[in-house]
Every structure is written in C-alpha cells, then in structure tokens.
Protein backbone atom coordinates (compact mmCIF):
# COMPACT_ATOMS: atom_id res chain seq x y z
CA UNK A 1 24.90 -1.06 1.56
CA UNK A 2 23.80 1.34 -1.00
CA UNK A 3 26.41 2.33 -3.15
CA UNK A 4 28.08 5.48 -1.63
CA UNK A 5 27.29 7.71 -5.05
CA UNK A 6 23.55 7.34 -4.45
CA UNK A 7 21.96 10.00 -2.90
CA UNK A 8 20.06 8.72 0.38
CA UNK A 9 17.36 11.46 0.91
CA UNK A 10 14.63 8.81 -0.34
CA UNK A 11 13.63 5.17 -0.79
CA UNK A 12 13.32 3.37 -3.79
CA UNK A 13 10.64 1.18 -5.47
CA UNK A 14 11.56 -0.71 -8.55
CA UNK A 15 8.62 -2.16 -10.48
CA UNK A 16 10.70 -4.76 -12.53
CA UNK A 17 9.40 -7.00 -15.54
CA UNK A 18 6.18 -4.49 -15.84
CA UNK A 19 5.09 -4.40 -19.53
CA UNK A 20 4.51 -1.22 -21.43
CA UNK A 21 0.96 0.72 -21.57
CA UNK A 22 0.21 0.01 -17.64
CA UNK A 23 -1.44 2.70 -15.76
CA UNK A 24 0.67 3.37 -12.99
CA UNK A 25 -0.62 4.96 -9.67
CA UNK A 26 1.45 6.87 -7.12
CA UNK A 27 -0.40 8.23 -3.78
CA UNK A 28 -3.26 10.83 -5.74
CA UNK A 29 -1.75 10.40 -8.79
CA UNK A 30 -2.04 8.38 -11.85
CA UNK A 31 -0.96 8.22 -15.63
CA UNK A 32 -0.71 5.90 -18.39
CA UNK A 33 2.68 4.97 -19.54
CA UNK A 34 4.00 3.83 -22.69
CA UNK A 35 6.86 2.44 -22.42
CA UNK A 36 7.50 -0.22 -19.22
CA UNK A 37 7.67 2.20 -16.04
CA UNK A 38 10.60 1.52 -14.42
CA UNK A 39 9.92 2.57 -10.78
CA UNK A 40 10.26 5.39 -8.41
CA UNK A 41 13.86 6.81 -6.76
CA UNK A 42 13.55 9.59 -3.55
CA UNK A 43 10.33 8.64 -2.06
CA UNK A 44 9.64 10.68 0.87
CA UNK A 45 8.89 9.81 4.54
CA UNK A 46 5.52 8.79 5.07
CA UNK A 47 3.00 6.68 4.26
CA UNK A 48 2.18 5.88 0.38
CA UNK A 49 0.39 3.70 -2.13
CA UNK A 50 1.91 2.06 -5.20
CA UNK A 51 0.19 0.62 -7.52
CA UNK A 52 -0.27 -0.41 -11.18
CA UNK A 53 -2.85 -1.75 -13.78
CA UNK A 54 -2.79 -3.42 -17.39
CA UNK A 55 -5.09 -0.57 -18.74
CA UNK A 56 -7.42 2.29 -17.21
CA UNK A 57 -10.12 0.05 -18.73
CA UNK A 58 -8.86 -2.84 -16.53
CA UNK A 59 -10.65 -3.37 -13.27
CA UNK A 60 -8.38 -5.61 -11.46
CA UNK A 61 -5.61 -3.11 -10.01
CA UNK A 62 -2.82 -4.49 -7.63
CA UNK A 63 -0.12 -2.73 -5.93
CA UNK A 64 1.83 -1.93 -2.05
CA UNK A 65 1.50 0.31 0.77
CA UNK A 66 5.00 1.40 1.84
CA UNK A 67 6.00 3.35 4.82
CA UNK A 68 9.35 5.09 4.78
CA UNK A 69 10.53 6.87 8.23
CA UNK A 70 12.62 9.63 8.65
CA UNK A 71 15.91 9.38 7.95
CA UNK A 72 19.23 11.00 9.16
CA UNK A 73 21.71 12.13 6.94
CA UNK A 74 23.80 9.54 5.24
CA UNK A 75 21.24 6.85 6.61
CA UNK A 76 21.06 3.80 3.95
CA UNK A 77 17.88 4.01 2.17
CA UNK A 78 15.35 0.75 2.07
CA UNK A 79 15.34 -0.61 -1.97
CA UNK A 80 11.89 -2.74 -2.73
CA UNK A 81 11.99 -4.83 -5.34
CA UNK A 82 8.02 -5.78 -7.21
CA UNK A 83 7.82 -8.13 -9.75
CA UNK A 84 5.15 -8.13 -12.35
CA UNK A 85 3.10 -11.58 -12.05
CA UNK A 86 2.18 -12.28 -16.05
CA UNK A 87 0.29 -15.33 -15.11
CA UNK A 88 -1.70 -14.03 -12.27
CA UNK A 89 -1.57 -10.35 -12.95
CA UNK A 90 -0.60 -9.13 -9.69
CA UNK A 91 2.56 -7.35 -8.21
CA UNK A 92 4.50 -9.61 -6.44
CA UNK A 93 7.63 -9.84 -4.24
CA UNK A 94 10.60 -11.79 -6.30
CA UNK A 95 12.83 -14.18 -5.45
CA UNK A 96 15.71 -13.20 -2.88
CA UNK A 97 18.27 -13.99 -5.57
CA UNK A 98 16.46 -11.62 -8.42
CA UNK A 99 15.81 -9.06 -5.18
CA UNK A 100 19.73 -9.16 -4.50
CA UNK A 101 20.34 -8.90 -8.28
CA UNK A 102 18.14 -5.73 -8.47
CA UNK A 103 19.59 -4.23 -5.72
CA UNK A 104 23.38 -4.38 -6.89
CA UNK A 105 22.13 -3.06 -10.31
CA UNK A 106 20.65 0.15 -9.10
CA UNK A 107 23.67 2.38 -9.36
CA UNK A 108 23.31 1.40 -13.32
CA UNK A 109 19.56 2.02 -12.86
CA UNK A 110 19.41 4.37 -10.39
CA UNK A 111 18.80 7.71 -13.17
CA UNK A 112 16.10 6.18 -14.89
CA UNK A 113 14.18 5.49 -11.94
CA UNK A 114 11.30 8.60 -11.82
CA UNK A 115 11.99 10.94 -8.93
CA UNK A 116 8.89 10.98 -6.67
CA UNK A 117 8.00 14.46 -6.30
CA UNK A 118 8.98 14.96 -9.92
CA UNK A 119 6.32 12.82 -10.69
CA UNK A 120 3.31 14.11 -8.45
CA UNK A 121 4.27 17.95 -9.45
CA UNK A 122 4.19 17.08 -13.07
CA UNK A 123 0.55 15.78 -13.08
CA UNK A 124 -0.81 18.79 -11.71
CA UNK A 125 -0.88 17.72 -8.07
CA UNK A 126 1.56 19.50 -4.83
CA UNK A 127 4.18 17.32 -3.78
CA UNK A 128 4.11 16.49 0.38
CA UNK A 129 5.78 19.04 1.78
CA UNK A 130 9.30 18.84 3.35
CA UNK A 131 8.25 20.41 6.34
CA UNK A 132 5.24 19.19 7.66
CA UNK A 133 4.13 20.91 10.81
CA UNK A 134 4.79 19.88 14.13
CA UNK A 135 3.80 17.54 16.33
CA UNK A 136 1.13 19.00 18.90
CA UNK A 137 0.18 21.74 16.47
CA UNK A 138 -3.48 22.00 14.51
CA UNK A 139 -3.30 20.57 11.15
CA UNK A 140 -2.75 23.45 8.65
CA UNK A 141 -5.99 23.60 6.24
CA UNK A 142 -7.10 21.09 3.68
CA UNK A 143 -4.54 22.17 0.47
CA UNK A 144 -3.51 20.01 -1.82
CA UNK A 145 0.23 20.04 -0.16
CA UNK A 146 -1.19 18.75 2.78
CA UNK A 147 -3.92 16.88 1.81
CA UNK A 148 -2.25 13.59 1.31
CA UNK A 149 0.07 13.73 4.42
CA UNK A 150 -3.16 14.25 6.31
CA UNK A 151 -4.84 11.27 4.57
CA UNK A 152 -1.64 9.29 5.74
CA UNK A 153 -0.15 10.49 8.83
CA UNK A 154 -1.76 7.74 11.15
CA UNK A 155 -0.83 5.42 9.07
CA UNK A 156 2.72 3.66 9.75
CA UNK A 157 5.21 0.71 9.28
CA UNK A 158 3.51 -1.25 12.55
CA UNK A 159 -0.15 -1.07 10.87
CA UNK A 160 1.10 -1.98 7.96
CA UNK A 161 2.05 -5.34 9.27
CA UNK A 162 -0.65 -5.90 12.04
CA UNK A 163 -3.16 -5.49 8.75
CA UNK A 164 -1.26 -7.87 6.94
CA UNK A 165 -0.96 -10.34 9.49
CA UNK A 166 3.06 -10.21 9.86
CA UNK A 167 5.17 -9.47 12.71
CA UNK A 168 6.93 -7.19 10.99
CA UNK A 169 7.62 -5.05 7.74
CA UNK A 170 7.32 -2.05 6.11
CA UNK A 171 5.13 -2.89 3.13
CA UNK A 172 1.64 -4.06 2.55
CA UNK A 173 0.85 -6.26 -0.73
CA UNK A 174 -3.15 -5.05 -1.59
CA UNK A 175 -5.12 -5.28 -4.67
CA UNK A 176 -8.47 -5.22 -6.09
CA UNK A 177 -9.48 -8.46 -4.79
CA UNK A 178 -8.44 -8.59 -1.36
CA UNK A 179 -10.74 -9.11 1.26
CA UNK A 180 -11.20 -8.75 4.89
CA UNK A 181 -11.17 -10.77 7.33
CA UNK A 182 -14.19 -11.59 9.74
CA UNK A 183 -16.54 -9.97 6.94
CA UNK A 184 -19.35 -12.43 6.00
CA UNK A 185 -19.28 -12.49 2.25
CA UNK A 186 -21.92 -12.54 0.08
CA UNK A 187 -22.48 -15.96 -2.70
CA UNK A 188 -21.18 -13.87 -5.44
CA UNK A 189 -18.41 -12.54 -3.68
CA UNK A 190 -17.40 -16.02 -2.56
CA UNK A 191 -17.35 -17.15 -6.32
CA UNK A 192 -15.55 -13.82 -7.52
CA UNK A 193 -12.48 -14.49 -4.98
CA UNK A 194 -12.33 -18.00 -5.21
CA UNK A 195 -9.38 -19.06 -6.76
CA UNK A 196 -7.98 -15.67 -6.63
CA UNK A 197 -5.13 -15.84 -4.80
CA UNK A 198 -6.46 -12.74 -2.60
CA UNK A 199 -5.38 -11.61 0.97
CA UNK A 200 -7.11 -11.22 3.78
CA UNK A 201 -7.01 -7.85 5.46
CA UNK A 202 -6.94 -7.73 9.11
CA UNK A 203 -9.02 -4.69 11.09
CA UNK A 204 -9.34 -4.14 14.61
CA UNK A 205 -13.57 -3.97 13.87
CA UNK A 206 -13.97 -5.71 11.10
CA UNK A 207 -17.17 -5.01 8.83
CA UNK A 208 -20.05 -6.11 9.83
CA UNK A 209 -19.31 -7.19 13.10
CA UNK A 210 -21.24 -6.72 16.18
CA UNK A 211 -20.00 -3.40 18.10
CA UNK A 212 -21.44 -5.18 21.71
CA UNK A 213 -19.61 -7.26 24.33
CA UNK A 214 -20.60 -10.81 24.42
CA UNK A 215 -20.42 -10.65 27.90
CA UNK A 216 -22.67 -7.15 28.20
CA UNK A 217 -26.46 -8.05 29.27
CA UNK A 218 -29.67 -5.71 30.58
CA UNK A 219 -28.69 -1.99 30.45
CA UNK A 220 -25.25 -2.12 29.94
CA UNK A 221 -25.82 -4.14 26.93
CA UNK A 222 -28.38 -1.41 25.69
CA UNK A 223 -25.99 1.35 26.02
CA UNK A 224 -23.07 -0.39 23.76
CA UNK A 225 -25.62 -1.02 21.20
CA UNK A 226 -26.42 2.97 21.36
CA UNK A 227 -23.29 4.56 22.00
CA UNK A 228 -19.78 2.11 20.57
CA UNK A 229 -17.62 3.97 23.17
CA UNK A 230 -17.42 1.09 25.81
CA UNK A 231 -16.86 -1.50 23.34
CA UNK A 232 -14.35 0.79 21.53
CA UNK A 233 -12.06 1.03 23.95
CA UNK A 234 -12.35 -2.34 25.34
CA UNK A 235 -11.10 -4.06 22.36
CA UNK A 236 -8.37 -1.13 21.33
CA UNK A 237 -6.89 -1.72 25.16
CA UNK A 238 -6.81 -6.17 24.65
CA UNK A 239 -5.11 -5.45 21.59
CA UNK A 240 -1.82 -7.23 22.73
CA UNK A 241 -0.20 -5.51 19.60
CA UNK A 242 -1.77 -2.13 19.95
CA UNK A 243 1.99 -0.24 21.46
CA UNK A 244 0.66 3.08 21.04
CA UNK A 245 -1.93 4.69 24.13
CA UNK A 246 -3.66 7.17 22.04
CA UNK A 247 -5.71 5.04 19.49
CA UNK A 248 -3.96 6.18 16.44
CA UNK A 249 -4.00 2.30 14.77
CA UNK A 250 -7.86 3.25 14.74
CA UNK A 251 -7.39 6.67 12.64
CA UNK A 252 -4.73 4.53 10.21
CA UNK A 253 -7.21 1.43 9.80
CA UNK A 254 -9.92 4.09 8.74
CA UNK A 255 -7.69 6.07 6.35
CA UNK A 256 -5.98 2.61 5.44
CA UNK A 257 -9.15 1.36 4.16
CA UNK A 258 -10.56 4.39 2.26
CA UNK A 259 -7.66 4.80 0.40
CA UNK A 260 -7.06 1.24 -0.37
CA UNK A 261 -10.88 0.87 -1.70
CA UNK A 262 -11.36 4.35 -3.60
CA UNK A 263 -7.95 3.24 -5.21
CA UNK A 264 -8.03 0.19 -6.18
CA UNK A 265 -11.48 0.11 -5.98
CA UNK A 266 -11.53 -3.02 -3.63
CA UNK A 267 -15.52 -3.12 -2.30
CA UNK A 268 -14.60 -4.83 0.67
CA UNK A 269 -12.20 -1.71 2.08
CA UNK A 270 -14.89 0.44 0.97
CA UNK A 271 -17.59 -1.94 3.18
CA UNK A 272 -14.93 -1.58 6.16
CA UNK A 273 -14.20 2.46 5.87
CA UNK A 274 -18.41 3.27 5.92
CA UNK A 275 -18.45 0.88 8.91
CA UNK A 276 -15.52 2.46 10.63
CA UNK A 277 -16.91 6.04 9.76
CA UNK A 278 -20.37 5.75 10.20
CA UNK A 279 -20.97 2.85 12.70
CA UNK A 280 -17.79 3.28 14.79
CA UNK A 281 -15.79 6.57 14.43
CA UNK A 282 -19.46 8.44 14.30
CA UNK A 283 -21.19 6.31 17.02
CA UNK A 284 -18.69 6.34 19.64
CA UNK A 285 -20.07 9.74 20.86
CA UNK A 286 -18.47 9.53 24.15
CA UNK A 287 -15.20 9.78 23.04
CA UNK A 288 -14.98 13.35 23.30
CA UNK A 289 -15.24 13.21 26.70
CA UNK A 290 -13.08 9.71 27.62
CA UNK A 291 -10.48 9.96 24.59
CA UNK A 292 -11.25 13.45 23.16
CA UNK A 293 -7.72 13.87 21.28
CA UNK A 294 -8.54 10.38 19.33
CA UNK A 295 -11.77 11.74 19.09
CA UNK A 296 -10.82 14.75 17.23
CA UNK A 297 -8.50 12.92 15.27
CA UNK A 298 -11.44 10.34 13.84
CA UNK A 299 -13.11 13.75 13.32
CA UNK A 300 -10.32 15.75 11.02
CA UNK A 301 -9.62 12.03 9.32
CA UNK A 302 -13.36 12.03 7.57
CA UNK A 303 -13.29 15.38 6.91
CA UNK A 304 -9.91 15.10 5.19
CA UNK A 305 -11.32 11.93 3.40
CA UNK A 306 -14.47 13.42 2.37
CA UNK A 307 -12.58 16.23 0.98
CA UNK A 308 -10.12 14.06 -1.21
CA UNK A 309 -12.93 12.62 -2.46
CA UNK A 310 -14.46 16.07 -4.41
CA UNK A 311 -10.88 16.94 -5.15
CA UNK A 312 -9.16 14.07 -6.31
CA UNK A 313 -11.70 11.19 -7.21
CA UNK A 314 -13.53 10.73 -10.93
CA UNK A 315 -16.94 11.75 -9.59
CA UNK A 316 -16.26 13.02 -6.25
CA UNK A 317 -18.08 12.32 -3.45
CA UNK A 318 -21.34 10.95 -4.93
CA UNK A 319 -19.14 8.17 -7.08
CA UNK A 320 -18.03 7.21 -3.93
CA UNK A 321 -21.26 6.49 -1.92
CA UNK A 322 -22.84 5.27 -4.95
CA UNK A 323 -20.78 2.35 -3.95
CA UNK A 324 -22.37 2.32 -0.46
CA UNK A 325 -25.20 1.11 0.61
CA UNK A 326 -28.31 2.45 -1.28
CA UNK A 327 -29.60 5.63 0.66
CA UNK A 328 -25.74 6.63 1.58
CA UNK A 329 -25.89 10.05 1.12
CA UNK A 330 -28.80 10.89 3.58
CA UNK A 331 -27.35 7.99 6.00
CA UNK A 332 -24.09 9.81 6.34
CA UNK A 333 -25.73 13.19 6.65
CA UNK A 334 -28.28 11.82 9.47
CA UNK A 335 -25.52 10.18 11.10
CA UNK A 336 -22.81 13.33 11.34
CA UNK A 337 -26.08 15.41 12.15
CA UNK A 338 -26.74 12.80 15.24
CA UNK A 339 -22.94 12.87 15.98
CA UNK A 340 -23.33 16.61 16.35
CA UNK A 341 -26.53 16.69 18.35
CA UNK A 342 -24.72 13.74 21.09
CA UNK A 343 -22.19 16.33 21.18
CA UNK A 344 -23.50 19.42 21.80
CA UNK A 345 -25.62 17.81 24.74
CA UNK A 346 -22.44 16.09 25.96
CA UNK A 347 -21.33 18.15 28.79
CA UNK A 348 -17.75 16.69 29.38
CA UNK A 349 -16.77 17.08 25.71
CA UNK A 350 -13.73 18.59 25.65
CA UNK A 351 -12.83 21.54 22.95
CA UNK A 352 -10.85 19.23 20.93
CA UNK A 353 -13.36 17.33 19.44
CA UNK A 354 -15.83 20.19 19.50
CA UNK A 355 -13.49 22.42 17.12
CA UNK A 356 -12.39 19.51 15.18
CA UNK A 357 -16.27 18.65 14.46
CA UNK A 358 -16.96 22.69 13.44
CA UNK A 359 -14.72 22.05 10.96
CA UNK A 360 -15.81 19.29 9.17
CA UNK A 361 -19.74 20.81 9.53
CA UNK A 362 -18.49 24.14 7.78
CA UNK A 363 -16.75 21.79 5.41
CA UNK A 364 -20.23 19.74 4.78
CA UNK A 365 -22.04 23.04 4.49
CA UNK A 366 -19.60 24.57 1.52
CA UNK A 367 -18.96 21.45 0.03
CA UNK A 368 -22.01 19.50 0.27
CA UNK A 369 -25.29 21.94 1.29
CA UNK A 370 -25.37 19.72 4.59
CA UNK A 371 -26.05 22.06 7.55
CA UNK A 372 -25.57 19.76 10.89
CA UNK A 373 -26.40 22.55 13.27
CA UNK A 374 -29.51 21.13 13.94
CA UNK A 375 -28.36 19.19 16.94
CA UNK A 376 -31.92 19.17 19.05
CA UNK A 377 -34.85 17.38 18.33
CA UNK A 378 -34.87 17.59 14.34
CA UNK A 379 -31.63 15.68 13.96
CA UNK A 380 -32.79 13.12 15.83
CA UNK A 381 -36.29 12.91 14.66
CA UNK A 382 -34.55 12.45 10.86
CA UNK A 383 -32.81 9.21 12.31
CA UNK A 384 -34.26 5.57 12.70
CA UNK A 385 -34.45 5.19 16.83
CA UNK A 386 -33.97 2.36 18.77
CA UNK A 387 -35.20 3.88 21.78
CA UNK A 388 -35.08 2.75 25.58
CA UNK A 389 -36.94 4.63 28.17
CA UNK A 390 -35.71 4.96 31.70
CA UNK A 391 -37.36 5.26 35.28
CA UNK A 392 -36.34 9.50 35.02
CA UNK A 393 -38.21 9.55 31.89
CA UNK A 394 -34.57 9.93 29.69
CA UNK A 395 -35.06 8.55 26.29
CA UNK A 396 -31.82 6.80 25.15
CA UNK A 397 -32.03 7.54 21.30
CA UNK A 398 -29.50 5.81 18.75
CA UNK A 399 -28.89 6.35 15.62
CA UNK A 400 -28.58 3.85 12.88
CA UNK A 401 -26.28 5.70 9.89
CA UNK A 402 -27.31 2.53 7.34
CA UNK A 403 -29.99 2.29 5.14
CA UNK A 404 -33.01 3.40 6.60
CA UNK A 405 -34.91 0.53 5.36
CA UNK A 406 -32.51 -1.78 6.74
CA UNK A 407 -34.48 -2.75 10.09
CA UNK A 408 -31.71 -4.96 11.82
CA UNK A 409 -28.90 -3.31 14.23
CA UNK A 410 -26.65 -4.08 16.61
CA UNK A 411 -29.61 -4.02 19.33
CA UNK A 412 -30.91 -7.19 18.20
CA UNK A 413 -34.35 -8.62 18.82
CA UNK A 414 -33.57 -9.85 21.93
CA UNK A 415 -31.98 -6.74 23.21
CA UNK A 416 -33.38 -5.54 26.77
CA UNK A 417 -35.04 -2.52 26.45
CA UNK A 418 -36.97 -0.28 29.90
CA UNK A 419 -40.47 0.66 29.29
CA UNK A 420 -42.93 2.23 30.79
CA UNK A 421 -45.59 0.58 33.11
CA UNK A 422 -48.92 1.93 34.02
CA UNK A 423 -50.79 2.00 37.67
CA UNK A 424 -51.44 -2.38 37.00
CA UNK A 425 -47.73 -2.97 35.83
CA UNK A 426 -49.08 -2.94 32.36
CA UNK A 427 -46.68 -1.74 29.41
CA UNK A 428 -47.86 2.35 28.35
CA UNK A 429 -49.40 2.56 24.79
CA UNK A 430 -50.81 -1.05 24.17
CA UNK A 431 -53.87 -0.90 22.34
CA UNK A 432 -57.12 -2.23 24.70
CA UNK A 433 -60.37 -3.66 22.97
CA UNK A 434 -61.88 -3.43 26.22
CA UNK A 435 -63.69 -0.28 27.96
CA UNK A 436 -63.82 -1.67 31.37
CA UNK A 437 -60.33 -1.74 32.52
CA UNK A 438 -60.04 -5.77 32.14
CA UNK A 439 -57.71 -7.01 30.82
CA UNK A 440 -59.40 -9.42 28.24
CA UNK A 441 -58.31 -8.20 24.43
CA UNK A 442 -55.14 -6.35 25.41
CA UNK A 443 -52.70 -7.11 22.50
C-alpha cells in the first residue's frame, strides 16, 4: 500500500541510479539537468512518454510509455521503478528486491520527486488539462492544453502491451534502437542493431507489408491494392486481441509510432507512422462510409500530429519528412489531395469524416500553403496511377503517396488488371507497324 500520508491524485516514476547532466524528456517537454533527476510524483491520467539521454548531443535516447487510468479518490497509486543501465545505456526495469526497496522508501523520497505538471508549466508548455471534454463531444481546437491529450487519447494500457508483446501491463520499454517487427531491414540496419539488445515493436500493419489478402485474386484483388479498406478491416476484426469494436488500437498504433520516432528519433517508428498515414489511414478511402467514426478519428489524429510537429519539434514539419522518404513533402500533399478527391466523390461518406477532413485541409492551407480542394481531375492527374479500366468505362485510379520514382506498389506485376479490347479482341492503344489491319508487327 502506499503510505497513507502520500497524496494519491497521481502516479509515480522514479528514475533511480541516473547520473547527473542527462537530458530528461517528459511528454513535449525536455531539459537538461544537472544534478541526477530524481523522477516524477502526480502524473496524470493518460497516456505519456518518459524518457532520458546522456547528453542532447547523444543520439541513442531510451525511455517508457506509461498509461495511468483514472482514479477514484483514495485509490492507491501505481509506483514504477527505472533503473539506469551504465553498461548498456538504457533504462531498465530493476530487480524485484531493489523495486520493493524503492517503493518503501518513497515517503522519504516522495518531496523531491518533480511534480508533473510543475514540470511541463515551467518549460513554457500547458499542462493536460484536468477536465478534458467528454466523451461523444468534438475535440476542442488544437491548443497547446489539448494538444498532447489529443496526440494520446487512443493510446492505452492494452496497446501498450499488445505492442510489446505481453499479456499484460501498463508500461512500454522503447528506445532509439528498437525495431519493428515484420519490417524487412536494410544491411546497415541489420549491423547497427545487432548486438543491441533492441525490442521488437509489434503493429497490427507492420511497415512495409503488403496491404492485399493472400487469398484475394482477379478484381477483388485489384480493388485492395487501390483502396486498403477491405483488407483493413479484415485483419482489425481476426485480431483475437483487438476487445474494442471501433478500431481505436489503429488510431493509438499511429500516434504510438509518431511519437515514439519524432522522440526518440527511432527511424523504424518513423518508417511505420508514414506507412500507417499515408499507405493505410489515407488509402482506406472507404472508411467514411463502412467505419466513418474511425475514419474521422485517423483524420483528426494526422492533423493533430502534423500540427505538433510545427509547434513542438526542432524544425517542424520539414525536419520531420526530411527523414522520410526523399520526395515526402509532395507525396503527402498528393496523397491527402487524393484522399480528398475519393471523398468528395464518395456518396455514402458520412459527415463525420467529411468535417473531420475540412479541418485538417484548412489546417494544411494556414500551416503549410497546401490547398486540397482540388478533388477532380487535377488531384488525381498529380498522382502516380495504377489504373484498371472496366466494361462501363470507370477508371479505377490509385494513388501511390511514396516516392514518385519509386515504381513498385502493392499491385504487383502480376496484378490483374481489365482493359480494353477492340472489334478483333485486340488490347486498345498497342502500337501497329502494319497498315492493313493484319496483325503481323503488333507489339
């Protein structure tokens, strides 16, 4: 039990054995302390990220997602315990004895522990409010008192541990050089974690891989590849850990990963948010019409992301896609102007999604100069096409949000595709060598 003079409003985080001039990070906030940083006392419900570095020089950063629920009056608080690794340079969880130790020492400790929203006010940022707004109701605009609880609110104790891999828990162990899991990695990046002692991160579509049933052939295979909708919800519904209906593990895992790799700048979370934004969240068009309150959510979650990126990150926006694949910028402008063309011809869309995505265009247009309006013909023409013609003459256009000198897709070379046949069951628009109608020289 906690001992009965401790206040219980908050849980605690003690960082024990951490040396002196770390940088220490708390949610949107960081500093560089002198002296060894003791930990953090009346941490508010919610999602947040802990973490802590040798210098702001130092690349390698390593730290813990923690999730701490509501709690009634007089409810014990949760006490984690870190330990500083020295050999391995990582937070760590200690031994139970030392955890045990560190727990029945906090009433001696307890004062010099820093009071969470004492230290987010102090640097200049809003603490999260103690009264967010209510379930059911629109989120209230993008201020820095909100901001964060935005960024977070999807994210909760049961992702933590499906990402991790556990069956249960309320904290995630990440760091700089974690990776995740089902990503192909690259020679170098082999090499760089090997050795390393790094986790693997588990996501429900992991980087990389292929947004198409195995099982989907001919047109229906054609239509995953175009629109991620189908294969979307298949694989959210076979999740045999996925308790909640509404697809909110899918908002966390994209917030989860943004905040992990613009943080601790971990390239493989920042590989899995652009795939979750651009080649998932923002190619599953026809969610606004089979899921549209998960739709709008994926929606205000990259608009609230994009935002903390100008307000909060060294370098904003741009530092961020620098990061990305080269051509980013223009990829993730074509592919929320494409979103907003699929939309605006998408008759069943509900008003949801279509409010949630005027928001984050007027957001794009202040912030960024981007005007998606354009959702006819000149979005679309901007985009690389896969395209597939059918017998009514409908084009089935998709939109690849990557680098647009990147010529491989989830269509595949083998993908089925419908063309068009002339009067002698010959394919439209071959070039003929021939004037007389053979067929000799037709290539």
């Amino acid at each position: 039990m906690a001992p009965p003079s401790l206040p219980t409003g908050g849980d605690v985080l003690i960082l024990n054995g951490l040396p002196a001039n770390f940088t220490i990070g708390c949610d949107s906030v960081s500093f560089s302390a002198q002296k060894p940083f003791p930990g953090f006392r009346e941490i508010p419900p919610g999602a947040h990220l802990i973490w802590v570095s040798p210098s702001e020089l130092t690349s390698s950063r390593s730290g813990y997602w923690i999730f701490t629920p509501e709690r009634k009056d007089g409810e014990e608080l949760q006490v984690y315990v870190k330990q500083w690794d020295k050999a391995n340079e990582i937070l760590t969880v200690p031994s139970e004895a030392e955890q045990q130790l560190q727990k029945q020492r906090l009433g001696q400790i307890y004062n010099s522990l820093v009071p969470y929203r004492f230290f987010i006010s102090s640097s200049g940022a809003s603490p999260i409010p103690s009264n967010p707004a209510p379930a059911g109701r629109p989120p209230p605009p993008l201020d820095n008192a909100t901001l964060w609880s935005q960024l977070t609110s999807a994210i909760d104790a049961g992702l933590l541990a499906r990402v991790a891999g556990a069956t249960a828990g309320r904290d995630l162990p990440v760091s700089t050089m974690d990776r995740v899991e089902g990503r192909a990695a690259s020679a170098e990046e082999a090499a760089l974690y090997a050795g390393s002692g790094a986790s693997e991160l588990r996501f429900s579509f992991p980087s990389g891989s292929p947004l198409v049933s195995a099982a989907a052939t001919g047109e229906a295979r054609t239509r995953q590849a175009l629109d991620a909708t189908g294969f979307v919800l298949e694989t959210l519904a076979r999740r045999d850990d996925d308790d909640d209906d509404d697809g909110a593990g899918l908002e966390g895992e994209l917030a989860l990963a943004f905040l992990t790799g613009a943080h601790l700048g971990n390239h493989a979370c920042l590989d899995q948010w652009w795939f979750a934004a651009t080649r998932v969240a923002l190619r599953s068009y026809g969610l606004a019409a089979a899921r549209p309150a998960l739709a709008a959510r994926l929606l205000r979650a990259l608009r609230a992301q994009l935002a903390y990126c100008e307000r909060r990150l060294a370098g904003g926006l741009d530092a961020l896609l620098d990061a990305m694949p080269a051509g980013a910028p223009t990829a993730l402008r074509r592919a929320l102007a494409a979103y907003g063309a699929r939309l605006a011809e998408e008759e069943g869309a509900a008003a949801e999604p279509r409010a949630a995505f005027a928001e984050l265009a007027a957001w794009a247009r202040g912030a960024r100069g981007w005007d998606l309006r354009d959702g006819g013909a000149g979005a679309r023409r901007a985009l690389r096409f896969g395209g597939a013609t059918l017998d009514d003459g409908e084009v089935l256009q998709g939109a690849d949000p990557r680098d647009v000198d990147d010529g491989e897709d989830d269509r595949g070379e083998f993908a089925p595709a419908v063309v068009e046949l002339d009067e002698r069951g010959r394919e439209v628009g071959l070039v003929s060598w021939a004037d007389d109608g053979s067929d000799g020289g037709r290539q």
